[in-house]
Protein backbone atom coordinates (compact mmCIF):
# COMPACT_ATOMS: atom_id res chain seq x y z
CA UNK A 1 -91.96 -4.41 138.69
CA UNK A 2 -89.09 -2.21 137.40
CA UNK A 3 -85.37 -3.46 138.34
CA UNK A 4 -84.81 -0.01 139.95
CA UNK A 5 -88.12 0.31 141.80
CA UNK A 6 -87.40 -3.25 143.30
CA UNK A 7 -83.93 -1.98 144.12
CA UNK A 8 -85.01 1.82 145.62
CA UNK A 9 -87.94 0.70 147.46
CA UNK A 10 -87.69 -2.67 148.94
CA UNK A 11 -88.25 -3.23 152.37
CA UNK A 12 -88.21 -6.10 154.96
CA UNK A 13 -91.66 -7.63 155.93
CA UNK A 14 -91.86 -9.00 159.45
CA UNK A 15 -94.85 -10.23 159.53
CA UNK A 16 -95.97 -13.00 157.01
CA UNK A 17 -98.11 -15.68 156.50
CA UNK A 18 -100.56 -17.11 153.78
CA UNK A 19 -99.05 -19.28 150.69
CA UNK A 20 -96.46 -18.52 148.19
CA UNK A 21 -97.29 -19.74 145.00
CA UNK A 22 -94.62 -22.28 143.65
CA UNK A 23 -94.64 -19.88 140.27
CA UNK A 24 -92.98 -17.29 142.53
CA UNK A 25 -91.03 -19.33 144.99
CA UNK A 26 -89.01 -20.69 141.61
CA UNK A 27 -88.69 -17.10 140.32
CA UNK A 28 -87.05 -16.44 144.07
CA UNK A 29 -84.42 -19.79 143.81
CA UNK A 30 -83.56 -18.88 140.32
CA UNK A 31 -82.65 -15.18 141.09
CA UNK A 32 -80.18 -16.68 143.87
CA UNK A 33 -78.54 -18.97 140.89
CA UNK A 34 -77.41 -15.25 138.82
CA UNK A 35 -75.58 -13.86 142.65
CA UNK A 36 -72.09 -13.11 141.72
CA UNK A 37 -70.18 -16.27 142.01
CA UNK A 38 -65.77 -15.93 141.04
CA UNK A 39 -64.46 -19.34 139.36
CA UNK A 40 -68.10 -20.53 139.47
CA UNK A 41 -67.87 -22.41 142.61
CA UNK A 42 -71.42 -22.16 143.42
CA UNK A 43 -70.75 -21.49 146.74
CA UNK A 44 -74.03 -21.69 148.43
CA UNK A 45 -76.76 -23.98 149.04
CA UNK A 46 -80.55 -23.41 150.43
CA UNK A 47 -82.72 -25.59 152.78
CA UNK A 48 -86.91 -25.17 152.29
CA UNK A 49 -88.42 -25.46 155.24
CA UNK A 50 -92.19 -25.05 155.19
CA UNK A 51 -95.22 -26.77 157.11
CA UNK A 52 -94.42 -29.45 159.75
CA UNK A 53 -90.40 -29.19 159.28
CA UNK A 54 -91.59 -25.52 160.64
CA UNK A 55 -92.08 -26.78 163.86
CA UNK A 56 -89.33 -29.56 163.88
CA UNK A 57 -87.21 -26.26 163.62
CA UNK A 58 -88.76 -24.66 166.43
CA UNK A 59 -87.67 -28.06 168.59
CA UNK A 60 -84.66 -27.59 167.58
CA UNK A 61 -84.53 -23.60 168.51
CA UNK A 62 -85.93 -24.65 171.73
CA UNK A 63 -83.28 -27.25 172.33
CA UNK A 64 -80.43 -25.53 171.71
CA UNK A 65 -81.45 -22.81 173.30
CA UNK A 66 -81.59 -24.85 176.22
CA UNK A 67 -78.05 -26.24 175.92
CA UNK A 68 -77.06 -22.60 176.29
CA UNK A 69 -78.81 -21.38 178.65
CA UNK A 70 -79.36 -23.65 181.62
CA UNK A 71 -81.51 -21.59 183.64
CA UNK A 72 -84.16 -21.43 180.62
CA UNK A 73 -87.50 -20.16 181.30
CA UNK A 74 -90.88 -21.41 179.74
CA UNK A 75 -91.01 -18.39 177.86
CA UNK A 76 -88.11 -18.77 176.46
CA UNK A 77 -88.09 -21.86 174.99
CA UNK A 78 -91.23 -21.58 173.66
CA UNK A 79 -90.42 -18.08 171.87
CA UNK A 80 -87.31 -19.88 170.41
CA UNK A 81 -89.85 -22.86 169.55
CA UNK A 82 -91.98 -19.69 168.24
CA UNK A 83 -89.59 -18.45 165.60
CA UNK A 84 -89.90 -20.80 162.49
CA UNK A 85 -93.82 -19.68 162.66
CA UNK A 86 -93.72 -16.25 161.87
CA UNK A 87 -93.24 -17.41 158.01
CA UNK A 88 -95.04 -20.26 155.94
CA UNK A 89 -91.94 -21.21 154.18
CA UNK A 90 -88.39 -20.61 155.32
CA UNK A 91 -85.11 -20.70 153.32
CA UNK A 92 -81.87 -21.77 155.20
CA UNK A 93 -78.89 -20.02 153.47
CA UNK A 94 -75.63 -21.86 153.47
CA UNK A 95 -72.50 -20.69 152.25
CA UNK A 96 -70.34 -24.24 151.04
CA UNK A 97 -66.72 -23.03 151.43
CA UNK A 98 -63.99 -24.57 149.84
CA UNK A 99 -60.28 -24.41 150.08
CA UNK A 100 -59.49 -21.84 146.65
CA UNK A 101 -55.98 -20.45 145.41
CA UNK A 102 -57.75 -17.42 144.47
CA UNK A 103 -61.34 -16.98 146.26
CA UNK A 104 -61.14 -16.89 149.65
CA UNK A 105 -63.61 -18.10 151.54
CA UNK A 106 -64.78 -14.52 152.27
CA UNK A 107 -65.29 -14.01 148.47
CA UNK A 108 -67.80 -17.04 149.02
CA UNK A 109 -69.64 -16.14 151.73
CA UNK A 110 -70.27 -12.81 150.16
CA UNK A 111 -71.23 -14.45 147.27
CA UNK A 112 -74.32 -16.37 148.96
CA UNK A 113 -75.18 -13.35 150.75
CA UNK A 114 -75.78 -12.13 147.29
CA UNK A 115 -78.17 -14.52 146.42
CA UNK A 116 -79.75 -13.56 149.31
CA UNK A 117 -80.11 -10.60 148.23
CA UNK A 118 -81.30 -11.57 145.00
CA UNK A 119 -84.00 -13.90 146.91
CA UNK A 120 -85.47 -10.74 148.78
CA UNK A 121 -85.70 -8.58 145.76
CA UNK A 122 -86.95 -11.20 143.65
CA UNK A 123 -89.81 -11.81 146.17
CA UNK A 124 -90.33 -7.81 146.80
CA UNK A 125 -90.45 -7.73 142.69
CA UNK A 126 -93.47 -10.12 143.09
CA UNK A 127 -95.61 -8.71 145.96
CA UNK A 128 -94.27 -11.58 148.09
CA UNK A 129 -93.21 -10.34 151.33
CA UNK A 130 -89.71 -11.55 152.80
CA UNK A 131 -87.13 -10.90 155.93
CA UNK A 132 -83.76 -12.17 155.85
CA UNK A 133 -82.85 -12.70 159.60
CA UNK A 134 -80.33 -14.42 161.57
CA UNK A 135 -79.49 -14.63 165.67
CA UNK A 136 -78.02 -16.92 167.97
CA UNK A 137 -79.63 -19.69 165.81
CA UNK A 138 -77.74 -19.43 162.54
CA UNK A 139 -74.09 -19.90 164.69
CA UNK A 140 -75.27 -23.04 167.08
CA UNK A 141 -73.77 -25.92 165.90
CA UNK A 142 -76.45 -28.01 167.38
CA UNK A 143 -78.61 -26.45 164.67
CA UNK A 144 -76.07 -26.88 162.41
CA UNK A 145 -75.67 -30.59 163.07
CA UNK A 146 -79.29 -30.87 163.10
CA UNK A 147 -79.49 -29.03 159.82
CA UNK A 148 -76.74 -31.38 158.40
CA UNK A 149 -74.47 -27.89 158.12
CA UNK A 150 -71.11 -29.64 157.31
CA UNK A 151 -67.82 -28.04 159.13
CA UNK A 152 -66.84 -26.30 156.06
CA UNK A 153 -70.63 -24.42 155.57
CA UNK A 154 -71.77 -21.54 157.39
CA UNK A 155 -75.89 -20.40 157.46
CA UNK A 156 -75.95 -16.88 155.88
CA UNK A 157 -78.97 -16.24 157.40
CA UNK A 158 -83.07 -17.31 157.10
CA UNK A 159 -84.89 -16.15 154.83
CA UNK A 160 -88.88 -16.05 155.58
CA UNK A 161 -90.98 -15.71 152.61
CA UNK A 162 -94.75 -14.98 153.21
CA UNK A 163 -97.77 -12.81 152.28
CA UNK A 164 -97.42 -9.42 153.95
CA UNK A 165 -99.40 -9.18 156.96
CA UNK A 166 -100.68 -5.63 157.55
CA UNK A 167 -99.10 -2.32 156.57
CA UNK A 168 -95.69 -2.06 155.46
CA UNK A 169 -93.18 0.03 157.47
CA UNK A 170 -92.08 3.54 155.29
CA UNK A 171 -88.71 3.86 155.30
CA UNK A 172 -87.27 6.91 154.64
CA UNK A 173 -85.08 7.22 151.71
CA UNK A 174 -80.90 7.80 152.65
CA UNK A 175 -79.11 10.60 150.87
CA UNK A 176 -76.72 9.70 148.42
CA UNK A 177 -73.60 11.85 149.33
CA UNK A 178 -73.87 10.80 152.96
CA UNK A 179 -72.55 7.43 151.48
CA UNK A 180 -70.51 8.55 148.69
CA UNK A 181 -67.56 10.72 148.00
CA UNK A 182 -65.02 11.00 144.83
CA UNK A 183 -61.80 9.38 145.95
CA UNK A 184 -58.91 12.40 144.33
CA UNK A 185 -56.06 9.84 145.08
């Protein structure tokens, strides 16, 4: 696919499931490697979590959600348990910050949202249907700790990577000078 197709036209995918072929799950990693990254710092890293660490994840959904919420329901633990199975292979997006005399640790965490963004239209690029989300779940430090998120990382988000089940959503394209105006000074 086209650079500017992938970047006009891709959408988020919900629903997933099936196998991603290792061919294009490298071709996803690698496009995070090129985000935008000032000094080189490299200031990201990415957990794979596919087939039984799936549910392991969903324990850990489940229990934190519990710490939170005392007065849990069934239901709601198990749709937190629920979560890591609406994808056969999630990506955990960290952003590493470091102390920096001239990239500030906003610079960084933009920067691994960029190779987020790289991930998803790497994967639309390929057929391979993706959905960057995050929640409650990517700020509880007992998912952190249980993630082995140091103090100085922050999860960006997760990434779900899967076939696309059913038919994709049409969204409808924005206009340009809704977004965009000449700055006269």
């Amino acid at each position: 696919m086209d650079t500017l197709a992938a970047l006009h036209n891709r959408i988020s995918s919900p629903r997933l499931s099936g196998e991603v072929s290792e061919e294009h799950l490298q071709n996803i990693f690698k496009a995070a490697l090129r985000a935008p990254d000032h000094a080189q710092l490299k200031p990201w890293r990415f957990l794979i979590i596919k087939e039984e660490a799936r549910n392991k994840l969903g324990e850990l959904f489940a229990q934190a959600e519990r710490e939170g919420n005392p007065e849990q329901t069934v239901q709601m633990a198990e749709r937190a348990r629920s979560k890591p199975l609406r994808a056969p292979i999630i990506v955990v997006c960290i952003a590493k910050l470091v102390e920096h005399n001239s990239v500030p640790e906003v610079e960084q965490i933009l920067s691994c949202g960029s190779a987020v963004q790289n991930m998803l239209l790497a994967a639309y690029a390929q057929g391979v249907g993706a959905m960057w989300r995050t929640g409650g779940m990517a700020y509880n430090d007992l998912v952190k700790k249980g993630l082995g998120i140091s103090a100085s990382e922050q999860i960006t988000g997760y990434l779900y990577l899967g076939q696309i089940e059913g038919r994709s959503k049409i969204v409808p394209a924005l206009k340009v000078d809704e977004y965009f105006s000449v700055w006269k000074g």
